[in-house]
N, C-alpha and C. Protein backbone atom coordinates (compact mmCIF):
# COMPACT_ATOMS: atom_id res chain seq x y z
N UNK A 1 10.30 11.48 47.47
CA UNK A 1 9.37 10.43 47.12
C UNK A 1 9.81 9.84 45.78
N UNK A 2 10.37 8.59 45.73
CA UNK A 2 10.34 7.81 44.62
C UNK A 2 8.83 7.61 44.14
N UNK A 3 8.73 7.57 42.82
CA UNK A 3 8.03 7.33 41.57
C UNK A 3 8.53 6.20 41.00
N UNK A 4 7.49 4.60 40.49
CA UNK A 4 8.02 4.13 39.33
C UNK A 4 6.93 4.43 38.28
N UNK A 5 7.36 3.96 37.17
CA UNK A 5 6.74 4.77 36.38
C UNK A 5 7.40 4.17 34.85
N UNK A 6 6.44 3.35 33.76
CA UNK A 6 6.70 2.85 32.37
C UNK A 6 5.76 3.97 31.66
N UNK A 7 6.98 4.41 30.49
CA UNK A 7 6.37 5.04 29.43
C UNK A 7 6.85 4.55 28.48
N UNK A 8 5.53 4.50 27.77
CA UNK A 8 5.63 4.13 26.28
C UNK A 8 5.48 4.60 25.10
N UNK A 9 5.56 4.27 23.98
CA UNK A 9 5.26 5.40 23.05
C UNK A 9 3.66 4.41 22.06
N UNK A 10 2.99 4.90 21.87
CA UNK A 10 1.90 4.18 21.32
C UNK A 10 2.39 4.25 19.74
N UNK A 11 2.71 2.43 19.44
CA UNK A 11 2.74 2.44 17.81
C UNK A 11 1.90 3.16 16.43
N UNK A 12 2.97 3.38 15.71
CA UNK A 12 2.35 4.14 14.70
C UNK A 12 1.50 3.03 14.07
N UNK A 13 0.78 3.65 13.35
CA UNK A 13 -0.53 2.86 12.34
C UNK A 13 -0.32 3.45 11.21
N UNK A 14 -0.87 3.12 9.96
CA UNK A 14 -1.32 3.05 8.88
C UNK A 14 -2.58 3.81 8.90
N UNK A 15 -2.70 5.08 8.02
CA UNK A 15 -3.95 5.45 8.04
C UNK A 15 -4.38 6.48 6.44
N UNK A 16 -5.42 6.10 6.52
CA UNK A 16 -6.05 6.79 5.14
C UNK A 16 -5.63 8.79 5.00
N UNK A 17 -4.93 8.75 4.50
CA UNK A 17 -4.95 10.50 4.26
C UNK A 17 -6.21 11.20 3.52
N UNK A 18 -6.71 10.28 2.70
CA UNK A 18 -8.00 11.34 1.66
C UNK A 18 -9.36 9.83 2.00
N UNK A 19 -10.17 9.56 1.38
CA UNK A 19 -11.52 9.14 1.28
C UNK A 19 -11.02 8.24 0.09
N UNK A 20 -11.44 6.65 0.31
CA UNK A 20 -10.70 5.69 -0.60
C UNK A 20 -11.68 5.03 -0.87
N UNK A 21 -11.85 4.93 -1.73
CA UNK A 21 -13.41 4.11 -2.52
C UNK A 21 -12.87 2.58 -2.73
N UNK A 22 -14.08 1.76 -2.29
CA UNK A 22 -13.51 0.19 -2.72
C UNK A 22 -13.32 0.11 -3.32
N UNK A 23 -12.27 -0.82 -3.76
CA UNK A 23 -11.57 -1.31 -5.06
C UNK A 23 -9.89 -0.52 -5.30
N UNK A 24 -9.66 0.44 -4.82
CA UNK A 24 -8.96 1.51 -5.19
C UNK A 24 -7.85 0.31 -4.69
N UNK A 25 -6.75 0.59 -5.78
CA UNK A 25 -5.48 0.16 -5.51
C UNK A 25 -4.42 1.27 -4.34
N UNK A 26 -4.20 0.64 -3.38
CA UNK A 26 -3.71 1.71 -2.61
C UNK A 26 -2.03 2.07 -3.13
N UNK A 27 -2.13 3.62 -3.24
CA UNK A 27 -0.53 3.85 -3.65
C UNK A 27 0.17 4.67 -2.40
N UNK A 28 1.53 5.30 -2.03
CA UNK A 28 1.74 5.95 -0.93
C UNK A 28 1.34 7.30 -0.57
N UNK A 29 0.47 7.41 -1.30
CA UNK A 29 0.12 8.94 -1.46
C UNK A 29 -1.08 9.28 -0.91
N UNK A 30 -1.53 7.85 -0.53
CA UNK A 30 -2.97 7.80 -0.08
C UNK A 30 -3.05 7.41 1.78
N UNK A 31 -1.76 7.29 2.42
CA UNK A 31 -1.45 6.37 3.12
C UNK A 31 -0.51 7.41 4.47
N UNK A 32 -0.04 7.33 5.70
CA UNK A 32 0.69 8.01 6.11
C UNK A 32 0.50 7.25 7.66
N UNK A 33 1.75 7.04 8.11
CA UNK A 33 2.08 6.61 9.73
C UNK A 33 1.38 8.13 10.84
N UNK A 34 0.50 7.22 11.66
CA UNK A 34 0.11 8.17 12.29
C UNK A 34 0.19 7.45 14.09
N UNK A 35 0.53 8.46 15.02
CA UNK A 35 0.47 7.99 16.49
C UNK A 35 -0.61 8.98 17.02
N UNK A 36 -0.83 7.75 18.11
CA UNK A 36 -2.37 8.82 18.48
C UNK A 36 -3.06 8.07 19.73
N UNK A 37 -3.52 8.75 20.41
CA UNK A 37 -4.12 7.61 21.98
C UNK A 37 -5.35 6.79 21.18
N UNK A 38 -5.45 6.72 19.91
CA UNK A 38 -6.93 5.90 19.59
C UNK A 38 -6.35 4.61 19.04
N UNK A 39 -7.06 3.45 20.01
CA UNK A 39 -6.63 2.51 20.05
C UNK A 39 -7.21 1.65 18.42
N UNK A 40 -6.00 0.94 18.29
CA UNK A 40 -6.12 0.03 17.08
C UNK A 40 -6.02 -1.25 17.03
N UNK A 41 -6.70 -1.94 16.11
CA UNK A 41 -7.04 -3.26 16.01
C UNK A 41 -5.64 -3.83 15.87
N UNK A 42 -5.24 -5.52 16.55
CA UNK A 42 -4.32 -5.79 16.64
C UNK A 42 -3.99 -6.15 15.37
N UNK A 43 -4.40 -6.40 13.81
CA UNK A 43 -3.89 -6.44 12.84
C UNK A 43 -3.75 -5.40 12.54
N UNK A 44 -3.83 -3.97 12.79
CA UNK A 44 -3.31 -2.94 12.12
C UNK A 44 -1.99 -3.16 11.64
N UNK A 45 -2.06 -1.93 10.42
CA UNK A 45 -0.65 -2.09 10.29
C UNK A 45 0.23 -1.09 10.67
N UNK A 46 1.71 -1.17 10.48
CA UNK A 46 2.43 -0.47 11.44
C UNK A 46 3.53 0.24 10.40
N UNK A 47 3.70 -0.34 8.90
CA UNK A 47 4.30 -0.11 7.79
C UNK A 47 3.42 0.51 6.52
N UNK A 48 3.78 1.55 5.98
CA UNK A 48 2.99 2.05 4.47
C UNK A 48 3.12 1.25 3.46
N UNK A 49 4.12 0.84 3.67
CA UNK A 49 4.73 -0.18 2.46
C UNK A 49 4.22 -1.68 2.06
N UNK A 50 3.48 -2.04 3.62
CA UNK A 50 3.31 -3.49 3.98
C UNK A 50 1.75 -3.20 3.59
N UNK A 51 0.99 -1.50 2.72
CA UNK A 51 -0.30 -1.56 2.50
C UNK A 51 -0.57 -1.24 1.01
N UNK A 52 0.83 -0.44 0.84
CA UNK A 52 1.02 -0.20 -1.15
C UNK A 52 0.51 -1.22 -1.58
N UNK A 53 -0.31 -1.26 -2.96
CA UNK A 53 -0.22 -2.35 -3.51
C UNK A 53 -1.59 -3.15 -3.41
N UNK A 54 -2.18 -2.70 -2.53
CA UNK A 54 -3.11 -3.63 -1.83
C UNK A 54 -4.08 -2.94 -2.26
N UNK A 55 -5.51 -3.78 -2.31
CA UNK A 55 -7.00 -3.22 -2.79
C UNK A 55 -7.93 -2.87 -1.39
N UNK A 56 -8.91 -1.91 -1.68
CA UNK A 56 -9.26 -1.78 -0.59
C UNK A 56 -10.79 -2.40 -0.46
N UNK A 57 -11.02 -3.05 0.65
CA UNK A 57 -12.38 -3.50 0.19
C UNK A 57 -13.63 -3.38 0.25
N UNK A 58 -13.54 -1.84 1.25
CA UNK A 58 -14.36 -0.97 1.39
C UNK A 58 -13.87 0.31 1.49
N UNK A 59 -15.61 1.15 1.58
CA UNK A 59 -14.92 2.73 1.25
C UNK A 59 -14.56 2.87 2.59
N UNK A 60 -13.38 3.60 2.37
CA UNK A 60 -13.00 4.36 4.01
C UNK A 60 -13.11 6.07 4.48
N UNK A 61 -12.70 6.60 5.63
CA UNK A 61 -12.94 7.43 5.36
C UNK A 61 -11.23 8.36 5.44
N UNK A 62 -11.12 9.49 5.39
CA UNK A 62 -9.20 10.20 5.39
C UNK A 62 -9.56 9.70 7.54
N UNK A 63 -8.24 9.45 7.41
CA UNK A 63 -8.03 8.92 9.05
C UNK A 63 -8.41 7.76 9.55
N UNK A 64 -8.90 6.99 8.88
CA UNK A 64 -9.04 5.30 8.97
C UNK A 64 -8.02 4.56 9.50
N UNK A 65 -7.85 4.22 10.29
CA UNK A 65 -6.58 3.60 10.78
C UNK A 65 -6.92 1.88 9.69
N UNK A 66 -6.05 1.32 9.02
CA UNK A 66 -5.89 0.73 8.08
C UNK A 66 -5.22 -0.86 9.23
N UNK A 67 -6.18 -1.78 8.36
CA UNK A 67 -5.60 -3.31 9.32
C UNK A 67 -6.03 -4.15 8.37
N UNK A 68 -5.61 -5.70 8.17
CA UNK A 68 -6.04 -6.38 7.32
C UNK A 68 -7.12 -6.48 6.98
N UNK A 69 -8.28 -6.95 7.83
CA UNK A 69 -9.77 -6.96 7.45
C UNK A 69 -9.96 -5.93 5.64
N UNK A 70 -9.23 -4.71 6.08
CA UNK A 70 -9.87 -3.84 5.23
C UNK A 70 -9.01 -3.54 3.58
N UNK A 71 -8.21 -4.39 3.57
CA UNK A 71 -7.33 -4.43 2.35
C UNK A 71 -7.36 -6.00 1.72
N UNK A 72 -6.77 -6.38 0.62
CA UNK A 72 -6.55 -7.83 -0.10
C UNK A 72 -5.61 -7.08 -1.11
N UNK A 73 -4.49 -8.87 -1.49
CA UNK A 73 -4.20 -8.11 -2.74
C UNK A 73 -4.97 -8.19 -4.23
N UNK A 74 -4.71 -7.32 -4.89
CA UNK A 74 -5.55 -6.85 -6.14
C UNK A 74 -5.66 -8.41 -6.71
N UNK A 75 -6.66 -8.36 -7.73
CA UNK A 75 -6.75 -9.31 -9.01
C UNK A 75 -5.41 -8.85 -9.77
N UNK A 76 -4.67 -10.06 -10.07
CA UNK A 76 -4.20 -10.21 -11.48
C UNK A 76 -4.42 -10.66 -12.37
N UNK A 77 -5.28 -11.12 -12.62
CA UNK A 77 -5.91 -12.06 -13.70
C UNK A 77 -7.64 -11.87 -13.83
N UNK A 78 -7.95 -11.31 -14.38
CA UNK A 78 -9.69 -11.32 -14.55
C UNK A 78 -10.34 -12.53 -16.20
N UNK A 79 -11.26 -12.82 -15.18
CA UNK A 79 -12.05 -13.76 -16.32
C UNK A 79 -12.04 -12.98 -17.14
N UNK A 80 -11.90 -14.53 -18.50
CA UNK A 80 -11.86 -14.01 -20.03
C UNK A 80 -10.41 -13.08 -20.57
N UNK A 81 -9.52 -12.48 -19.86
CA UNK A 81 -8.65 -11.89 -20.40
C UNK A 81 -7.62 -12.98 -21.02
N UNK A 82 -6.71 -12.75 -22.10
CA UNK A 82 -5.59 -13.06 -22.66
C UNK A 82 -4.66 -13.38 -21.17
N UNK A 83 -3.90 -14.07 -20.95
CA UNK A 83 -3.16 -14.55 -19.77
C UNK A 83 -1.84 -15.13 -20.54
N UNK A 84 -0.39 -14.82 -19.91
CA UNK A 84 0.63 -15.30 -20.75
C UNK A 84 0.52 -16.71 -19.76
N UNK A 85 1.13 -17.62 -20.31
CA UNK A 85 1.51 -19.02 -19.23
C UNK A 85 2.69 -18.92 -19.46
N UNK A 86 3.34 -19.44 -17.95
CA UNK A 86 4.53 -20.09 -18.21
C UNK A 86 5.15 -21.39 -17.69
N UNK A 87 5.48 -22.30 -18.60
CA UNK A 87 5.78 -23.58 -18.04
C UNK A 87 6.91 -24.18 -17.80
N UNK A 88 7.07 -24.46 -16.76
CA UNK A 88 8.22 -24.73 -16.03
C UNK A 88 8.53 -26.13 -15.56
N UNK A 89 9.75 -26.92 -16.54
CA UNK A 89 9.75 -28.19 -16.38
C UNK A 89 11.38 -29.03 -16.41
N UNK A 90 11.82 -29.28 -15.69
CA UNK A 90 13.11 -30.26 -15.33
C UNK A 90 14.51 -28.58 -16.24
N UNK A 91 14.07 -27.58 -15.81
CA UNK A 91 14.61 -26.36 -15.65
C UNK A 91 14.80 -25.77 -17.26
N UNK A 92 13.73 -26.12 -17.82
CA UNK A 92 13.13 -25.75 -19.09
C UNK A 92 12.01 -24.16 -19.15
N UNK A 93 11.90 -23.78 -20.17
CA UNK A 93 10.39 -22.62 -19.48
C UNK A 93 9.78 -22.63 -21.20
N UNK A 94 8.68 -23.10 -21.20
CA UNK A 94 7.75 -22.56 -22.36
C UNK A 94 6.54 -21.10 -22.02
N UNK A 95 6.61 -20.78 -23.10
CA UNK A 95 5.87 -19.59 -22.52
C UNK A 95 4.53 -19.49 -24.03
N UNK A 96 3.47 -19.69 -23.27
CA UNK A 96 2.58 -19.38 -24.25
C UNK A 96 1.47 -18.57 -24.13
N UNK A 97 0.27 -18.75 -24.56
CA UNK A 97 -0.75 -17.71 -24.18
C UNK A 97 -2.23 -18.45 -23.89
N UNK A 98 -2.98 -18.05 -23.09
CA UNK A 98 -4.42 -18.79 -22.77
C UNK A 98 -4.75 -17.74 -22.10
N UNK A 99 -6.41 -18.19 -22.04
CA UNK A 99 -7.47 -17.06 -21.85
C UNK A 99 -7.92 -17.66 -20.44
N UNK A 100 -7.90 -16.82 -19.44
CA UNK A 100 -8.39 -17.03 -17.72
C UNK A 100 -9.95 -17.36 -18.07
N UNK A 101 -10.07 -18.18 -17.57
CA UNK A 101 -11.51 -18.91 -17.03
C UNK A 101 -11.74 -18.39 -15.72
N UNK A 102 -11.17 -17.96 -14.99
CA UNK A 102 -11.50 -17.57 -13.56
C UNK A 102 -10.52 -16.31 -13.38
N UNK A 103 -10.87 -15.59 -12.27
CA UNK A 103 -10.07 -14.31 -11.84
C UNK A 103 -9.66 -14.79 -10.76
N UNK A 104 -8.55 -13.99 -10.48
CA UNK A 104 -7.64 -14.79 -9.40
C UNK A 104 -6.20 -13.97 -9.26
N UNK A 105 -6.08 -13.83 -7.66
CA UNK A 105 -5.06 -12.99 -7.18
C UNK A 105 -3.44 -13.85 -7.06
N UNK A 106 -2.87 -13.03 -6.62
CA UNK A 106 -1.07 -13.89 -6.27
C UNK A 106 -1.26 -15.15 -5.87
N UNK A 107 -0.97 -15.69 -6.21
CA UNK A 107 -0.82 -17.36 -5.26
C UNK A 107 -1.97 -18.34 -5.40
N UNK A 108 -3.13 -17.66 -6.08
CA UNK A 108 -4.81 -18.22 -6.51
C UNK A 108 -4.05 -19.12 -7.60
N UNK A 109 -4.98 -20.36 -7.55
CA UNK A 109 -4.83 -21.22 -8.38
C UNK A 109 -6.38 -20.78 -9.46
N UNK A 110 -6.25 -21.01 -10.88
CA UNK A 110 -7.16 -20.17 -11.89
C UNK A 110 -6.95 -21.27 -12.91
N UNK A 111 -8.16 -21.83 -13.54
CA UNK A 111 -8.44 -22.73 -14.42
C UNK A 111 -8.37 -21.49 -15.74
N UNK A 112 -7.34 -22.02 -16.68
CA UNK A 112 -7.15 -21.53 -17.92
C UNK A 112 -7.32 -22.34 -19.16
N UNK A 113 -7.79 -21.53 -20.39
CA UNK A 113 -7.99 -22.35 -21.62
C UNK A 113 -6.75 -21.96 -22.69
N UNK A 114 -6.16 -23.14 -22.86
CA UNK A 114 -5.32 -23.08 -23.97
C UNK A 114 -5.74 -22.43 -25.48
N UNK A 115 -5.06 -21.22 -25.92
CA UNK A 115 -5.99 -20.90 -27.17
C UNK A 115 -5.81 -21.90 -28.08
N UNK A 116 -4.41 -22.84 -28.57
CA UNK A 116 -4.43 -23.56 -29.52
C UNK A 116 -5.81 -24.95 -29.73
N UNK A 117 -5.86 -25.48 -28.55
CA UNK A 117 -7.07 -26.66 -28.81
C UNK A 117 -7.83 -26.44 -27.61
N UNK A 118 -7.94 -25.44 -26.81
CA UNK A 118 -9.25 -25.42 -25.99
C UNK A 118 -9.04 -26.25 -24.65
N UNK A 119 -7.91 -26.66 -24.75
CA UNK A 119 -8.06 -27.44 -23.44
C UNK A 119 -7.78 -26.88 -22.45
N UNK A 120 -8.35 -27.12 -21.42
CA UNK A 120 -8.28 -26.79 -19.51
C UNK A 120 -7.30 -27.21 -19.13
N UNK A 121 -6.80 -26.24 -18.06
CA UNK A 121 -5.43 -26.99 -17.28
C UNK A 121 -5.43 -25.50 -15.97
N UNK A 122 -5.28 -25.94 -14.87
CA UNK A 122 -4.98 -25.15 -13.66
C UNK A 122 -3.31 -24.54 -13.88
N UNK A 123 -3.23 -23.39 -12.89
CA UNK A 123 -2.22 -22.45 -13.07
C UNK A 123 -2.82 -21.42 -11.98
N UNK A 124 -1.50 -21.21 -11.54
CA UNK A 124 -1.37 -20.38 -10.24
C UNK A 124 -0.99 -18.64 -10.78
N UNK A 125 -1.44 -17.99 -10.37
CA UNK A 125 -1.12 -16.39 -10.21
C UNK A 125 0.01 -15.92 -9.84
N UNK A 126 1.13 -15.35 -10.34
CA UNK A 126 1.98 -15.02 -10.19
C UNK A 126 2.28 -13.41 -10.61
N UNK A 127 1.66 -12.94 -11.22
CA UNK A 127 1.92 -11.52 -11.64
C UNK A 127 0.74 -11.10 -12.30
N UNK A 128 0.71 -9.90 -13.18
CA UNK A 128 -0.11 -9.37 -13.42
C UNK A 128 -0.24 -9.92 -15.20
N UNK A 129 -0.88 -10.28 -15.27
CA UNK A 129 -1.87 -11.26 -16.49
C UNK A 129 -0.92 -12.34 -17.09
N UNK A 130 -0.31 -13.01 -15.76
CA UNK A 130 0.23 -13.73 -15.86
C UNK A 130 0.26 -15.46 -14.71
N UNK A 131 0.37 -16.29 -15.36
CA UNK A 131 0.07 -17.47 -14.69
C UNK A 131 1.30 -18.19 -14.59
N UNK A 132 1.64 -19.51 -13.93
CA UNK A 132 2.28 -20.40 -14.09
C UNK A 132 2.21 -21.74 -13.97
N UNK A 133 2.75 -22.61 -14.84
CA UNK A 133 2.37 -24.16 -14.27
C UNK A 133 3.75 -24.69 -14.29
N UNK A 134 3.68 -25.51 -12.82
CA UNK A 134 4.91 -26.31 -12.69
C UNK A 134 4.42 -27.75 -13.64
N UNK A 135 4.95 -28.29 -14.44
CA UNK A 135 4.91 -29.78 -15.12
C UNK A 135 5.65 -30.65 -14.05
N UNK A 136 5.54 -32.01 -14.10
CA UNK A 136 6.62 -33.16 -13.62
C UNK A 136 6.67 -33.87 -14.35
N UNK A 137 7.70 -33.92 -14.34
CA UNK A 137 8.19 -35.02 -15.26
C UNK A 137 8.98 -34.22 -16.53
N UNK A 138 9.18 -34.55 -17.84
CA UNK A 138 9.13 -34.07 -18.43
C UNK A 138 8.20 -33.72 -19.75
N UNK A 139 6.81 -34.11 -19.71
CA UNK A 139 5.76 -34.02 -20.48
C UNK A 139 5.10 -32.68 -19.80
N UNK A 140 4.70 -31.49 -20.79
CA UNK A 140 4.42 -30.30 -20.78
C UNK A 140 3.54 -29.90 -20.36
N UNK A 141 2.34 -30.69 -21.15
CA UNK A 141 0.89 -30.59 -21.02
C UNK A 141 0.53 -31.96 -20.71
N UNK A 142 1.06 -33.55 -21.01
CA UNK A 142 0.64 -34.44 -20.74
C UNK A 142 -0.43 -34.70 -21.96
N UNK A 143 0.52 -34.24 -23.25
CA UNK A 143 -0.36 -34.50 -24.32
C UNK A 143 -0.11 -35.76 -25.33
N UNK A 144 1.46 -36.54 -25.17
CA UNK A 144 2.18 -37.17 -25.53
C UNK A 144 2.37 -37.09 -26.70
N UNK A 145 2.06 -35.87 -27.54
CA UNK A 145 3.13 -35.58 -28.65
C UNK A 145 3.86 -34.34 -28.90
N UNK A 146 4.92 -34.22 -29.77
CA UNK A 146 5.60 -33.74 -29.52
C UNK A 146 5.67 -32.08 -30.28
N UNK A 147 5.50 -30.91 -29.77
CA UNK A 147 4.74 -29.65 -30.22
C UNK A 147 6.03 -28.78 -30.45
């Protein structure tokens, strides 16, 4: 008697090893590929690496199978902190300092105050207490004199 017959192997997941309180920055120690007949959400993830790094945004429990819903990446920038800027213009870079008006992750655009005269100007998230603004042209701030 012929048999046909597909076997598969059920993808590994991403899953909580200990009890992870919201907020917790996830590191690899917290984290481990697991296979198992319990089915997982199609954003699970399938990499440890692709969850390092990441905040959690609720508490979980050890064995959580881990999927986007339940991670973001962290704040780099929290209201009111010191923030370096850096400005980037016709392949120039000034680098100065202003205080975040808003908190705001990788790629978040965050209204910042210049410490020298107080003025507002948007800037994107790029690292950790750190911002950036692309200029055009070659005027910096669009202040028309010369600093």
């Amino acid at each position: 008697i012929a048999v046909s017959a597909t076997v598969s192997l059920t993808p590994a997941v991403v899953v909580a090893t200990v009890a992870i309180n919201k907020g917790t920055v996830l590191q690899a120690e917290h984290l481990q590929l697991q296979r198992g007949t319990q089915a997982a959400a199609v954003d699970a993830f399938h990499r440890v690496e692709d969850v390092v790094g990441k905040e959690a945004t609720i508490n979980m429990a050890a064995g959580q199978i881990l999927d986007a819903g339940l991670v973001q990446e962290p704040e780099l920038v929290r209201r009111g902190e010191i923030v370096t800027v850096n400005v980037y213009s016709s392949g120039v870079r000034l680098r100065m300092e202003g205080r975040a008006r808003d908190s705001g992750r990788r790629g978040e655009t965050v209204l910042v105050e210049a410490l020298t005269d107080r003025r507002l100007f948007q800037a994107r998230v790029c690292a950790l207490q750190t911002v950036e603004v692309l200029a055009r042209g070659t005027s910096l701030a669009g202040s028309g004199d010369d600093r």
